[in-house]
N, C-alpha and C. Protein backbone atom coordinates (compact mmCIF):
# COMPACT_ATOMS: atom_id res chain seq x y z
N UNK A 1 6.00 -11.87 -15.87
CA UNK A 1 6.79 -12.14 -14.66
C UNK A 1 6.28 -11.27 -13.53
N UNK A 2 5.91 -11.87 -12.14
CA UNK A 2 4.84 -10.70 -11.25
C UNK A 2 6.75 -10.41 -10.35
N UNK A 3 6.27 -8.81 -10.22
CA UNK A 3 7.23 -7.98 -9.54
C UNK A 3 7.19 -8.86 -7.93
N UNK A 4 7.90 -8.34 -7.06
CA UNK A 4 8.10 -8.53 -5.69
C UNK A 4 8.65 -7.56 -4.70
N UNK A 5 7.45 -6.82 -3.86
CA UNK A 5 7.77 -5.99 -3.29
C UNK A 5 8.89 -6.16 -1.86
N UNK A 6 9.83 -5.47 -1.51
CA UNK A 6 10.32 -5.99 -0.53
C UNK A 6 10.92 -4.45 -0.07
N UNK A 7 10.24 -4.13 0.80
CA UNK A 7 11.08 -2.87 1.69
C UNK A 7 11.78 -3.52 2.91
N UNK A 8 11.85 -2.35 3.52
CA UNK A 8 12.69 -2.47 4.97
C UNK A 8 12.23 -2.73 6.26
N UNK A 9 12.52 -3.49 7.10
CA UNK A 9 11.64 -3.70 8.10
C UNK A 9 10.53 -4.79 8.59
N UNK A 10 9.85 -5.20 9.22
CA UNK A 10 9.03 -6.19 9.33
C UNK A 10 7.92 -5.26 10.04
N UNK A 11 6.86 -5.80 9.35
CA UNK A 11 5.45 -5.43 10.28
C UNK A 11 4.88 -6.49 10.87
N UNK A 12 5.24 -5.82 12.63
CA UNK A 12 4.23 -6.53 13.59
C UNK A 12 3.05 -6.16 14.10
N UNK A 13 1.62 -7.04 13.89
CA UNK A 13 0.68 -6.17 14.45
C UNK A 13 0.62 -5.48 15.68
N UNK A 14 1.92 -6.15 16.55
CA UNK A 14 1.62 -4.87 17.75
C UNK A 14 2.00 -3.34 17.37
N UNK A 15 2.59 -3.57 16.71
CA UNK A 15 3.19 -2.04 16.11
C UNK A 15 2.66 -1.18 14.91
N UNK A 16 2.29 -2.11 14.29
CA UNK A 16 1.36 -1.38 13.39
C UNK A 16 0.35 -1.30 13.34
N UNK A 17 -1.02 -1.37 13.74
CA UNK A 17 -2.02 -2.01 13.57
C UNK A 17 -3.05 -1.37 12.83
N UNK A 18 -4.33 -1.98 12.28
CA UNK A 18 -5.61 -1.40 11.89
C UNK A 18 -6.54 -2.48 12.37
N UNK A 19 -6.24 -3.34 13.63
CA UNK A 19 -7.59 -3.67 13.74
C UNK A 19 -8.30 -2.89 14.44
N UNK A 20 -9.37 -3.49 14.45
CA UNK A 20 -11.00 -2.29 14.43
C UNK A 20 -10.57 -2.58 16.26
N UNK A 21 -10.68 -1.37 16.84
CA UNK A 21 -10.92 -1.60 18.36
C UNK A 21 -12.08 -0.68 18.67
N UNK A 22 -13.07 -1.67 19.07
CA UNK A 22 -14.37 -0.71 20.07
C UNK A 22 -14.50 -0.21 21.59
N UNK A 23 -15.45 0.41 21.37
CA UNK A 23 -15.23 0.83 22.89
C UNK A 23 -15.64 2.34 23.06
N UNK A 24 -14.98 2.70 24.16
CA UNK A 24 -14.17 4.04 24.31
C UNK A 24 -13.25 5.03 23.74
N UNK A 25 -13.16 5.94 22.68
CA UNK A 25 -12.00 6.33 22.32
C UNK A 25 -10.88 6.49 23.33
N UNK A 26 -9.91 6.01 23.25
CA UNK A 26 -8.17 6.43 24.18
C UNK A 26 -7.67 6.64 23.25
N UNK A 27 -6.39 7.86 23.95
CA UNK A 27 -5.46 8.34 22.92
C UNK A 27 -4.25 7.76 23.77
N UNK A 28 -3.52 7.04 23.08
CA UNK A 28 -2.71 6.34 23.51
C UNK A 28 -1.38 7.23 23.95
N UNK A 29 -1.00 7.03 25.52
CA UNK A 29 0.01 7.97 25.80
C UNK A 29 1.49 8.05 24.95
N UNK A 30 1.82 8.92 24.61
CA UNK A 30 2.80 9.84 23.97
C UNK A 30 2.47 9.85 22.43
N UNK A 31 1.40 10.30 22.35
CA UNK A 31 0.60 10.77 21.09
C UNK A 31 0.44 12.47 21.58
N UNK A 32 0.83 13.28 19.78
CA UNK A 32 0.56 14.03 20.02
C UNK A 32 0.27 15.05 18.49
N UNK A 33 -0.39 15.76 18.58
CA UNK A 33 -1.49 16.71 17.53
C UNK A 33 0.22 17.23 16.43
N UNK A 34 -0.20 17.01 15.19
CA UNK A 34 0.89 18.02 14.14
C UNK A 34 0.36 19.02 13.19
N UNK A 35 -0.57 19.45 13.27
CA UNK A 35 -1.34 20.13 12.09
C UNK A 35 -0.55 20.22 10.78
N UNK A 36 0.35 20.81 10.95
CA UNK A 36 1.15 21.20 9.84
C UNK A 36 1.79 19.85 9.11
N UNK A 37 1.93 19.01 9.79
CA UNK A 37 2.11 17.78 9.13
C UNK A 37 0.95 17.09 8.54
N UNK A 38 -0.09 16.96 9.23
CA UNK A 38 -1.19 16.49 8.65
C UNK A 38 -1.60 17.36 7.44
N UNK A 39 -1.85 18.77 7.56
CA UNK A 39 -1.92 19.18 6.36
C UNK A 39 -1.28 18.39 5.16
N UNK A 40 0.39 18.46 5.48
CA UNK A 40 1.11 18.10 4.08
C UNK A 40 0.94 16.85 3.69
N UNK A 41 0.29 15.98 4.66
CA UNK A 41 0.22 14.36 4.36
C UNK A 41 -0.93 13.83 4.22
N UNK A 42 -1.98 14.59 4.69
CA UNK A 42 -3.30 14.53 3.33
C UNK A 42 -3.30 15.08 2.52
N UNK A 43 -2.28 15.96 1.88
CA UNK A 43 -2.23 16.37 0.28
C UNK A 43 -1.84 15.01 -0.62
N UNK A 44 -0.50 14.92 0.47
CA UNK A 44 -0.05 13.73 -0.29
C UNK A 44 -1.47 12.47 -0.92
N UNK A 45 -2.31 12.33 0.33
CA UNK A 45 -3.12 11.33 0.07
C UNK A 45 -3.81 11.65 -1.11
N UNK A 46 -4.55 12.71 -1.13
CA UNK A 46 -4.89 13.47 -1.83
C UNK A 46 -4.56 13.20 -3.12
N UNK A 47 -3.43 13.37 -3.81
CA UNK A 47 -2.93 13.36 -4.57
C UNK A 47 -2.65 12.26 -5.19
N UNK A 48 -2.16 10.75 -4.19
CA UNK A 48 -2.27 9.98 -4.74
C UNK A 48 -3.54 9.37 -5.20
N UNK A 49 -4.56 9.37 -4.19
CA UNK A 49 -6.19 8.76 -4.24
C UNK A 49 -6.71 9.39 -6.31
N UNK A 50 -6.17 11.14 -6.40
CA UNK A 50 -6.39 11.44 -7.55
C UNK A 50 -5.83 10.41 -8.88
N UNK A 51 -4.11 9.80 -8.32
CA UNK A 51 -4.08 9.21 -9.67
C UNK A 51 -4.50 7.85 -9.73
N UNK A 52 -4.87 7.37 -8.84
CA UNK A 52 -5.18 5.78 -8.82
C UNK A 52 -6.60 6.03 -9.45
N UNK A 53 -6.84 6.00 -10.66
CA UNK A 53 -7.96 6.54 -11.47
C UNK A 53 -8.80 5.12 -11.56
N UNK A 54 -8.14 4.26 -11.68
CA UNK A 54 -8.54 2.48 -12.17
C UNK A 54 -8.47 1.82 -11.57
N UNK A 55 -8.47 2.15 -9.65
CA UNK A 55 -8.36 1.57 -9.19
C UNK A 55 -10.10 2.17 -7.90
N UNK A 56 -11.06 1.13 -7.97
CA UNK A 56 -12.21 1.19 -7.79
C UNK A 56 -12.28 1.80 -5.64
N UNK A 57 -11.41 1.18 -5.47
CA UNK A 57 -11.15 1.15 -4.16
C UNK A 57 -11.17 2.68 -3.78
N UNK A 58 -9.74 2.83 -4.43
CA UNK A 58 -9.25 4.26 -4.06
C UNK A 58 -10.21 5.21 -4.66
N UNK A 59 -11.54 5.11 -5.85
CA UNK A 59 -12.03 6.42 -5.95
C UNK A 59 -13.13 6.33 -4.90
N UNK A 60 -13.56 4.97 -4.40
CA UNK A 60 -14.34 5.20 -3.04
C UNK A 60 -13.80 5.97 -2.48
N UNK A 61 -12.74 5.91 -2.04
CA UNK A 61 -12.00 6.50 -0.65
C UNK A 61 -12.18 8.03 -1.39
N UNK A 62 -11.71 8.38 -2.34
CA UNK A 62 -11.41 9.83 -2.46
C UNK A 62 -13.14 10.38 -2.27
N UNK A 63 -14.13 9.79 -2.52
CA UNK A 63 -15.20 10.52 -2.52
C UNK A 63 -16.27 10.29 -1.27
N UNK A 64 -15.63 9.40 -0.41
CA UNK A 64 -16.16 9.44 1.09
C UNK A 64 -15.38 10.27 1.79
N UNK A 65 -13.76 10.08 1.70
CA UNK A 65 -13.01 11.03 2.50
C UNK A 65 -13.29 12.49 2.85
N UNK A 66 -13.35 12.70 4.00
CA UNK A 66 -14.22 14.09 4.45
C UNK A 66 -12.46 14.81 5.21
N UNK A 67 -11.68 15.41 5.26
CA UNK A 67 -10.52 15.64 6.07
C UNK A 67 -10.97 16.53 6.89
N UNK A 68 -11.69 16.56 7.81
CA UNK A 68 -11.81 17.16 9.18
C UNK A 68 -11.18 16.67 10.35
N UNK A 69 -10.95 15.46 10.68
CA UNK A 69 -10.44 15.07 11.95
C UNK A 69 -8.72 15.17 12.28
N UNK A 70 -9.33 15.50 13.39
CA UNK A 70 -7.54 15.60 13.65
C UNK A 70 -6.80 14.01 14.09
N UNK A 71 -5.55 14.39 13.05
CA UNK A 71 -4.69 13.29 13.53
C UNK A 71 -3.66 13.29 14.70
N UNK A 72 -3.43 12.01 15.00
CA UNK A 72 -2.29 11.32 16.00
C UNK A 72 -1.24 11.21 15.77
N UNK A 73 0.13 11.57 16.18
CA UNK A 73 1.32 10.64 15.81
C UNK A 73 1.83 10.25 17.18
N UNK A 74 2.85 9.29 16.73
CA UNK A 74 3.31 8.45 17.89
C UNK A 74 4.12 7.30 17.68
N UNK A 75 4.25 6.05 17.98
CA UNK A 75 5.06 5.22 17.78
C UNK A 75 4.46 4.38 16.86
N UNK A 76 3.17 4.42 17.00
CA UNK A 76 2.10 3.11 15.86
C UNK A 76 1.45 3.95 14.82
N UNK A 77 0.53 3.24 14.01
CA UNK A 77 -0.32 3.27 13.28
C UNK A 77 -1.50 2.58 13.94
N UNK A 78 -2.37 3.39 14.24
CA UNK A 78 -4.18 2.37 14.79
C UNK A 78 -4.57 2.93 14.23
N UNK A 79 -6.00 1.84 14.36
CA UNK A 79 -7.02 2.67 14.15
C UNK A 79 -8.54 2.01 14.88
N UNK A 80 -8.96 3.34 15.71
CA UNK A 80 -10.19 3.29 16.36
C UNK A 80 -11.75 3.43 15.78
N UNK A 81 -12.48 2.76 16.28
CA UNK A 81 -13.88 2.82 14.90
C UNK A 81 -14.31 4.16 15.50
N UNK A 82 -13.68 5.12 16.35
CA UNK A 82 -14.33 6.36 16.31
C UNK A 82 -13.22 7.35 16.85
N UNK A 83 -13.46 8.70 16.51
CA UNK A 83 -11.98 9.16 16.84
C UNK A 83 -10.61 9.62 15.94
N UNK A 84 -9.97 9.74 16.44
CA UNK A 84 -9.04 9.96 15.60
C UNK A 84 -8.07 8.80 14.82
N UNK A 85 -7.17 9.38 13.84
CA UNK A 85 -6.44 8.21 13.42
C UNK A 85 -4.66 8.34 14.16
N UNK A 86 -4.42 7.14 14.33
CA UNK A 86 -3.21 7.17 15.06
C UNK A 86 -2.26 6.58 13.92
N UNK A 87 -1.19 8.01 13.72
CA UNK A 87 -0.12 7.00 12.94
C UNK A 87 1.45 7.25 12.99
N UNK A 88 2.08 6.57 12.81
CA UNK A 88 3.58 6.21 13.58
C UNK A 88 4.46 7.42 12.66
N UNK A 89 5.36 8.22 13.98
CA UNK A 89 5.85 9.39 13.55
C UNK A 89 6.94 8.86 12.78
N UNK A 90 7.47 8.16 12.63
CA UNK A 90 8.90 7.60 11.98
C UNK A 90 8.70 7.17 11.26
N UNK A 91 7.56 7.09 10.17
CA UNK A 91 7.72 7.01 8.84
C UNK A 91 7.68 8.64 8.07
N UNK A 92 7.88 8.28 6.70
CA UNK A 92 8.01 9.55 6.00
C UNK A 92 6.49 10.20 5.66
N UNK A 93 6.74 11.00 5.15
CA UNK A 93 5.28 11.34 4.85
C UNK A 93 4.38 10.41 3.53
N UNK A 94 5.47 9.83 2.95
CA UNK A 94 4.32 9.25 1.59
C UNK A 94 4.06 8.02 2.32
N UNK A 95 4.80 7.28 2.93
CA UNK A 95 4.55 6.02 3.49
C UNK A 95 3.56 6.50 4.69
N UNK A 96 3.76 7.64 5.39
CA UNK A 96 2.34 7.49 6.14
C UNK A 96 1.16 8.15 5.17
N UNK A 97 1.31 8.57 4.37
CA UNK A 97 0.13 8.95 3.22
C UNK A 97 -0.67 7.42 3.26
N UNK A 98 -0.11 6.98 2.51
CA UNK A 98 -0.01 5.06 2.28
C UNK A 98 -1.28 4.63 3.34
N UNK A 99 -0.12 4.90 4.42
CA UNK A 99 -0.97 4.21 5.34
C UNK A 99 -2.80 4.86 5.80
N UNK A 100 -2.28 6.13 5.98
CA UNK A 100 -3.41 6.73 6.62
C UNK A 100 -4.68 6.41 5.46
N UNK A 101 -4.22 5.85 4.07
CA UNK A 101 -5.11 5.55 3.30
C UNK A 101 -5.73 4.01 3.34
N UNK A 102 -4.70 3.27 3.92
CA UNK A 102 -4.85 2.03 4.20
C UNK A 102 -6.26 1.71 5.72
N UNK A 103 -6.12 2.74 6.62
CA UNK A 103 -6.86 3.02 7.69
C UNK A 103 -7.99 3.80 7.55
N UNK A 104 -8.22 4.71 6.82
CA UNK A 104 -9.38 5.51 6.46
C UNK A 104 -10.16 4.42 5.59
N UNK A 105 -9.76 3.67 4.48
CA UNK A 105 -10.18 2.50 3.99
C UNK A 105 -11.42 1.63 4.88
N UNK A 106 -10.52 1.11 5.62
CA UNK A 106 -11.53 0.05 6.51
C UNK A 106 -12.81 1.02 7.32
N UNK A 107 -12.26 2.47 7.35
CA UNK A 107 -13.14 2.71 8.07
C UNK A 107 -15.13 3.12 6.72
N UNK A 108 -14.94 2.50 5.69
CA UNK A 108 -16.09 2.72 4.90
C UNK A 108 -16.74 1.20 4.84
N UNK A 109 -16.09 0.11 5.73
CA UNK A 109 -16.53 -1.28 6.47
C UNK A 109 -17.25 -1.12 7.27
N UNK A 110 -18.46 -1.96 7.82
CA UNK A 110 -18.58 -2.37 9.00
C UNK A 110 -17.79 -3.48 9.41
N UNK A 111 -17.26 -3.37 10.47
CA UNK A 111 -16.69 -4.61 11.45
C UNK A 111 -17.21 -5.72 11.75
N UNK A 112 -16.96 -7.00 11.08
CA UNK A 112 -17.31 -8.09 10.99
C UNK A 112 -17.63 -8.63 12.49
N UNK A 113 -17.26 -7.87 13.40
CA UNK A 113 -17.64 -7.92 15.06
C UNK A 113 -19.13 -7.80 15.51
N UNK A 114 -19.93 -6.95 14.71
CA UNK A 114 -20.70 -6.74 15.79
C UNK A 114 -21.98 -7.72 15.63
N UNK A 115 -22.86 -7.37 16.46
CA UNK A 115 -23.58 -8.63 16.86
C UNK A 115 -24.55 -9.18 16.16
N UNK A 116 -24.76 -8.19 15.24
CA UNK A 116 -26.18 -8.23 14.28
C UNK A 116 -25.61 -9.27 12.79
N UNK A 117 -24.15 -9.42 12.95
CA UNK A 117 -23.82 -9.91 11.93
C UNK A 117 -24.03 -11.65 12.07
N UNK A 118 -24.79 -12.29 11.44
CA UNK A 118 -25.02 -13.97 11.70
C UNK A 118 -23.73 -14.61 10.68
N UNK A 119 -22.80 -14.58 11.88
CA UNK A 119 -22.11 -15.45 11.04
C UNK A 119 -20.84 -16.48 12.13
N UNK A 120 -20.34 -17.45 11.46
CA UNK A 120 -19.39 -18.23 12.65
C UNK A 120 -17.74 -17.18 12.80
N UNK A 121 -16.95 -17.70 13.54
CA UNK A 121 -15.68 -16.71 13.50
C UNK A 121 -15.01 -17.01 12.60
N UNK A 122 -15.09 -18.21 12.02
CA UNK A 122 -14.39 -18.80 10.55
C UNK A 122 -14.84 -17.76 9.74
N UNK A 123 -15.81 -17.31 9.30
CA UNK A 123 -16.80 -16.40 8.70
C UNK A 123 -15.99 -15.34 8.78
N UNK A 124 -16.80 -14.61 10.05
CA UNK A 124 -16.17 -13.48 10.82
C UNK A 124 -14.88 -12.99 10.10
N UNK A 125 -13.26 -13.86 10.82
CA UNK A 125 -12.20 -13.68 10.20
C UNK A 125 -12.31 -13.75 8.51
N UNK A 126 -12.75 -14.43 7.51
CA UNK A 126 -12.05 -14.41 6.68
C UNK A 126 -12.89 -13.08 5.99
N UNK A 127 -13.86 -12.66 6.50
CA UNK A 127 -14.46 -10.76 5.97
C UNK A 127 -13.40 -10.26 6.58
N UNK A 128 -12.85 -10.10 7.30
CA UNK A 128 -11.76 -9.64 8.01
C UNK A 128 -10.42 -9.39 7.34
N UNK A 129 -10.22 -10.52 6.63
CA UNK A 129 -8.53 -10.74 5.84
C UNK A 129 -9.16 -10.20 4.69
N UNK A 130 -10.48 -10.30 3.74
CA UNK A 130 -10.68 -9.80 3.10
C UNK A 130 -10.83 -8.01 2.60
N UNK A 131 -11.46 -7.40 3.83
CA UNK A 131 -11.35 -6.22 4.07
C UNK A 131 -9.47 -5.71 4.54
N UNK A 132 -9.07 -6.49 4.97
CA UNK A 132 -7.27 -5.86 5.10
C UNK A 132 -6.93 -6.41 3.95
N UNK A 133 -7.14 -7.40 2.99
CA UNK A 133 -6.61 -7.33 1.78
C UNK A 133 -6.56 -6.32 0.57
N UNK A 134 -7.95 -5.89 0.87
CA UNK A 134 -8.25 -4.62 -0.01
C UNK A 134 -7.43 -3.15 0.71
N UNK A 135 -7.72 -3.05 1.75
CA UNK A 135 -7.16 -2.12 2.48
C UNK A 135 -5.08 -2.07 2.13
N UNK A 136 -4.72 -3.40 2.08
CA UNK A 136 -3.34 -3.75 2.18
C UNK A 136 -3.04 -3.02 0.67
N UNK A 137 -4.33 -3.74 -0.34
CA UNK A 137 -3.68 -3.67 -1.91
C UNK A 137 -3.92 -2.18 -2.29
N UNK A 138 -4.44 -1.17 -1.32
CA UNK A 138 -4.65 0.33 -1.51
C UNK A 138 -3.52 0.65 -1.07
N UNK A 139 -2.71 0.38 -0.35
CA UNK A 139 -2.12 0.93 0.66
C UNK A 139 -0.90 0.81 -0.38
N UNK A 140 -0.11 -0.17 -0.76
CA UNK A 140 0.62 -0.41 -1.70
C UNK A 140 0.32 0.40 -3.15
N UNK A 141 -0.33 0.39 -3.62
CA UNK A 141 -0.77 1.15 -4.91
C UNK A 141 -0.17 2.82 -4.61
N UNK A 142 -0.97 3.07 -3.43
CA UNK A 142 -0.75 4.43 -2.76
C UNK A 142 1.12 4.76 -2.86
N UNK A 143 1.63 3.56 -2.21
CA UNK A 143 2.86 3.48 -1.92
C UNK A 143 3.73 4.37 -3.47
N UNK A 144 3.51 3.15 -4.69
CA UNK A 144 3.51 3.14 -5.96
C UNK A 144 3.84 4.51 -6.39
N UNK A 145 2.70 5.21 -6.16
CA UNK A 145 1.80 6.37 -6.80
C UNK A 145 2.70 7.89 -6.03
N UNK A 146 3.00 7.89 -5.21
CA UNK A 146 3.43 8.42 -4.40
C UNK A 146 4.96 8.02 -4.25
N UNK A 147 5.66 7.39 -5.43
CA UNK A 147 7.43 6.92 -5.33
C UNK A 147 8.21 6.79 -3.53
N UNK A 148 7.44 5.96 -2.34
CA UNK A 148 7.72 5.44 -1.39
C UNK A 148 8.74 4.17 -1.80
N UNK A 149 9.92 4.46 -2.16
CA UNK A 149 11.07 3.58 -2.87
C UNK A 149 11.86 2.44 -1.36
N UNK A 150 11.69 3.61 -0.04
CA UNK A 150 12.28 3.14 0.97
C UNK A 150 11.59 2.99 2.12
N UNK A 151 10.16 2.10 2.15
CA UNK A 151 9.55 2.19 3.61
C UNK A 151 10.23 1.41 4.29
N UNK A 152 9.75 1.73 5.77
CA UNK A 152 10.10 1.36 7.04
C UNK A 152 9.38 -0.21 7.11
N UNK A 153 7.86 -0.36 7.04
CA UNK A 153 7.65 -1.64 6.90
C UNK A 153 7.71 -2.62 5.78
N UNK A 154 7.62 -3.40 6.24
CA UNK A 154 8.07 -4.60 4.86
C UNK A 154 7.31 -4.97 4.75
N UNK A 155 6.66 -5.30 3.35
CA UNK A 155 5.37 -6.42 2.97
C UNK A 155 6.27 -7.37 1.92
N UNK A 156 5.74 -8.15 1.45
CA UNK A 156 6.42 -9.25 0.36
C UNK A 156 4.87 -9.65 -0.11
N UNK A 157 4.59 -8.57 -1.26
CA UNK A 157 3.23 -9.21 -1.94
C UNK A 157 3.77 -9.28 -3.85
N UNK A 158 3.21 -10.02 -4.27
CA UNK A 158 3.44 -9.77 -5.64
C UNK A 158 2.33 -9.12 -6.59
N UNK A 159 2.93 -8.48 -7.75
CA UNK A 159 2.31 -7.61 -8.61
C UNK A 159 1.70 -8.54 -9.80
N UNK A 160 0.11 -8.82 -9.53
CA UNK A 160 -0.45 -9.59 -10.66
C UNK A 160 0.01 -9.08 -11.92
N UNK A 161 -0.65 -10.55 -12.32
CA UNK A 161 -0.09 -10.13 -14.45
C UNK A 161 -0.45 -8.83 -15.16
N UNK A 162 -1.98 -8.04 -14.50
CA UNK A 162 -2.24 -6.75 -14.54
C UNK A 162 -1.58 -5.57 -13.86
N UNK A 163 0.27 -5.75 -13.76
CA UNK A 163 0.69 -4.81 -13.54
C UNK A 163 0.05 -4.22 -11.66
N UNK A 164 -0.81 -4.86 -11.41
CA UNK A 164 -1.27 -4.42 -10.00
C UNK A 164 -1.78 -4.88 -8.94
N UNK A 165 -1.52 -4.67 -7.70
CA UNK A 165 -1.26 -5.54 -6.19
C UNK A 165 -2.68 -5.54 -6.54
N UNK A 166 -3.14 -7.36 -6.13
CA UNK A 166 -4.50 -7.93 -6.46
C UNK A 166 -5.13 -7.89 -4.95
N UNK A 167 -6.27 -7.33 -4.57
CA UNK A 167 -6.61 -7.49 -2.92
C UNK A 167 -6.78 -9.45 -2.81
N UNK A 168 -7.70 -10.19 -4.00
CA UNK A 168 -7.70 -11.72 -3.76
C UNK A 168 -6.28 -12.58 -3.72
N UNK A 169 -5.18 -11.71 -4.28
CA UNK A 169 -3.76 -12.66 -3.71
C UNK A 169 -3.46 -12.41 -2.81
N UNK A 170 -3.57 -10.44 -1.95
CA UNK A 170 -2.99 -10.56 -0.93
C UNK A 170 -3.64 -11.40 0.04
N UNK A 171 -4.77 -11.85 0.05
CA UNK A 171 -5.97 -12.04 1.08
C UNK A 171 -5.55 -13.97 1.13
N UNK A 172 -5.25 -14.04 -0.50
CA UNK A 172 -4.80 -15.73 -0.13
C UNK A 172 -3.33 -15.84 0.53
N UNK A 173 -2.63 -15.07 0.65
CA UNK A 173 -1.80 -15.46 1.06
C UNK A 173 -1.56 -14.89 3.09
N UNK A 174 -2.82 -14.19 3.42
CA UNK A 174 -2.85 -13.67 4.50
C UNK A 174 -3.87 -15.29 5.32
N UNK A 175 -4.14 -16.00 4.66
CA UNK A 175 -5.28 -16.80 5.01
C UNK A 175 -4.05 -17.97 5.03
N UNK A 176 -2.85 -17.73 4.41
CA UNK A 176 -2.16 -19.48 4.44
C UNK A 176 -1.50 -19.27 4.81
N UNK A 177 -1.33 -17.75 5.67
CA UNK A 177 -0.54 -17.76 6.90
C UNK A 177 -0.78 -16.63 7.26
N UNK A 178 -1.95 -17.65 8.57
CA UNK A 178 -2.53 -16.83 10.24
C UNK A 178 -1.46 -16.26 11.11
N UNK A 179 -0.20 -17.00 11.23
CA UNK A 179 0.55 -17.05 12.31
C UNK A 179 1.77 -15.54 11.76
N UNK A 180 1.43 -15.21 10.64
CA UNK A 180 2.47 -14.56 9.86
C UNK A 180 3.98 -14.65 9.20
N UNK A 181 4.63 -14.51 8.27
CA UNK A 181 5.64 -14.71 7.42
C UNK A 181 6.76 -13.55 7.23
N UNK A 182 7.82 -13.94 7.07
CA UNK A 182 8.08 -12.57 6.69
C UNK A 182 7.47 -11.73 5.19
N UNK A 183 7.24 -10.65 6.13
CA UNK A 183 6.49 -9.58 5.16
C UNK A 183 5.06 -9.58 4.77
N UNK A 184 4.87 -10.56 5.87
CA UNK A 184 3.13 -11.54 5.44
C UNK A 184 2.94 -10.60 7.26
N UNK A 185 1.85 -9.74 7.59
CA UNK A 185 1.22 -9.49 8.60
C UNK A 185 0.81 -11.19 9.67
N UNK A 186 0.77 -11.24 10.81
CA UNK A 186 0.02 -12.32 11.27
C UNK A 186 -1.11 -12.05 12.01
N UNK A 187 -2.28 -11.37 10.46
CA UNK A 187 -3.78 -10.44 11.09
C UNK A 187 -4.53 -11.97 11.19
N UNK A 188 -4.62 -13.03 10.10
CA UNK A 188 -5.59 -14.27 10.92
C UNK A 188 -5.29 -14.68 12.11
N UNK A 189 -4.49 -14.73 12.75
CA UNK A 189 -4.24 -15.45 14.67
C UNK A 189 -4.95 -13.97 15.31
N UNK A 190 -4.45 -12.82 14.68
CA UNK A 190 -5.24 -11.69 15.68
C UNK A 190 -6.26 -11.31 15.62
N UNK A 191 -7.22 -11.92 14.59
CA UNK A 191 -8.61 -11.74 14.54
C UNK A 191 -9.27 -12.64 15.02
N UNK A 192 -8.42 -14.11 14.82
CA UNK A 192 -9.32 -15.11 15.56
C UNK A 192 -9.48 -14.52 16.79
N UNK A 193 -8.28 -14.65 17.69
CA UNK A 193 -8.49 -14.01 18.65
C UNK A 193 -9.46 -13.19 19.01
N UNK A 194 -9.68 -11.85 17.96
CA UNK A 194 -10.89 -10.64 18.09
C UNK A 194 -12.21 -11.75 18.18
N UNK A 195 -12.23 -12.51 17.67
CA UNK A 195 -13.50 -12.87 17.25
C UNK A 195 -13.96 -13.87 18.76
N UNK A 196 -12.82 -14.85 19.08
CA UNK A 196 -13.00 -15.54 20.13
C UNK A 196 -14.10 -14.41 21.16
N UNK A 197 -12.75 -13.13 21.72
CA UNK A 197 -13.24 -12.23 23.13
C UNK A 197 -14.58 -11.94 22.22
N UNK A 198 -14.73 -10.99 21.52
CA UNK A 198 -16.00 -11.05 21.47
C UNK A 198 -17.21 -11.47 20.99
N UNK A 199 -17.12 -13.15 21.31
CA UNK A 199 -18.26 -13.95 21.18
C UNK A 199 -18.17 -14.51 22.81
N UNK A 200 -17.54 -14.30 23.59
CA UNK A 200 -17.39 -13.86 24.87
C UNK A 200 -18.24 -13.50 25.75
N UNK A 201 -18.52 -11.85 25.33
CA UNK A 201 -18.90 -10.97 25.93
C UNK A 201 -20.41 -11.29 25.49
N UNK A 202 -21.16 -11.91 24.65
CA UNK A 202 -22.28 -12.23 24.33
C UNK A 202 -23.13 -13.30 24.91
């Protein structure tokens, strides 16, 4: 019987986000530096990345992860392909553990954006849902691992027959709905989009 996750809250990509934005680094106004928090919430990561032992994703992450940069808090979660990471002060610390693992993730991607990549935006997007699927099914595991019983955002993914959030279900069900669901992100309409502007600018 597959479990069914259901927290509190709805995630909108304006509010939450990890798509890839290029450019310029900006620090988005009323962001501001916590050291002492960041300390305690890359332990947390830390800690969880250690027990997710079987999960291939997360020992990437633990053995690229470098913790030098300073973090953001503020009202969102972003994330910039250079720079710091921005993430929303009103979650707790394991749920932003979660996350900041969910965002450090994509950043061991290249961005299906840039120009050298030959491919159509049909293309484009679905590396896209694929890379936030994996990113999504870390992020949840993390959640797991780390007893986050009460987050702020809501996902609605289910727990394959292996006991564990599959990145190919979350990714099918992010693909059969672009426009978003409850508890379903609506990242395919906002990547098409990404992909439209910049085939644009080319």
């Amino acid at each position: 019987m597959a479990a069914v996750l259901v927290a509190t809250g709805i995630l909108a990509v304006g509010a939450t986000r990890s798509l890839w934005r290029q450019g310029r680094v900006t620090c988005p106004a009323g962001t501001w530096l916590d050291p002492a928090r960041q300390t305690r919430i890359a332990g947390q990561l830390r800690a969880g990345l250690g027990r997710l032992t079987g999960r291939a994703d997360a020992q990437q992450l633990a053995r690229a992860w470098r913790d030098g940069d300073a973090w953001r808090f503020g009202r969102r979660s972003e994330l910039q392909e250079a720079g710091p990471l921005f993430l929303d002060a009103a979650l707790d610390d394991g749920e932003t553990a979660a996350r900041a693992g969910h965002l450090l993730f994509h950043r061991l991607m290249a961005p299906p954006w840039l120009p050298t990549h030959d491919a159509s935006c049909d293309q484009r997007v679905r590396q896209a849902l694929a890379a936030e699927a994996r990113a999504l099914a870390l992020e949840l595991e993390l959640r797991r691992t780390l007893d986050v019983t009460r987050p702020r955002v809501n996902y609605t993914f289910t727990i394959d027959s292996d006991g564990a959030f599959s990145a190919t279900t979350i990714q099918s069900m992010l693909e059969r709905h672009p426009d978003g669901a409850p508890g379903v992100p609506a990242l395919g309409q906002a990547y098409a989009e990404r992909c439209r502007r910049e085939a644009a600018k080319r």
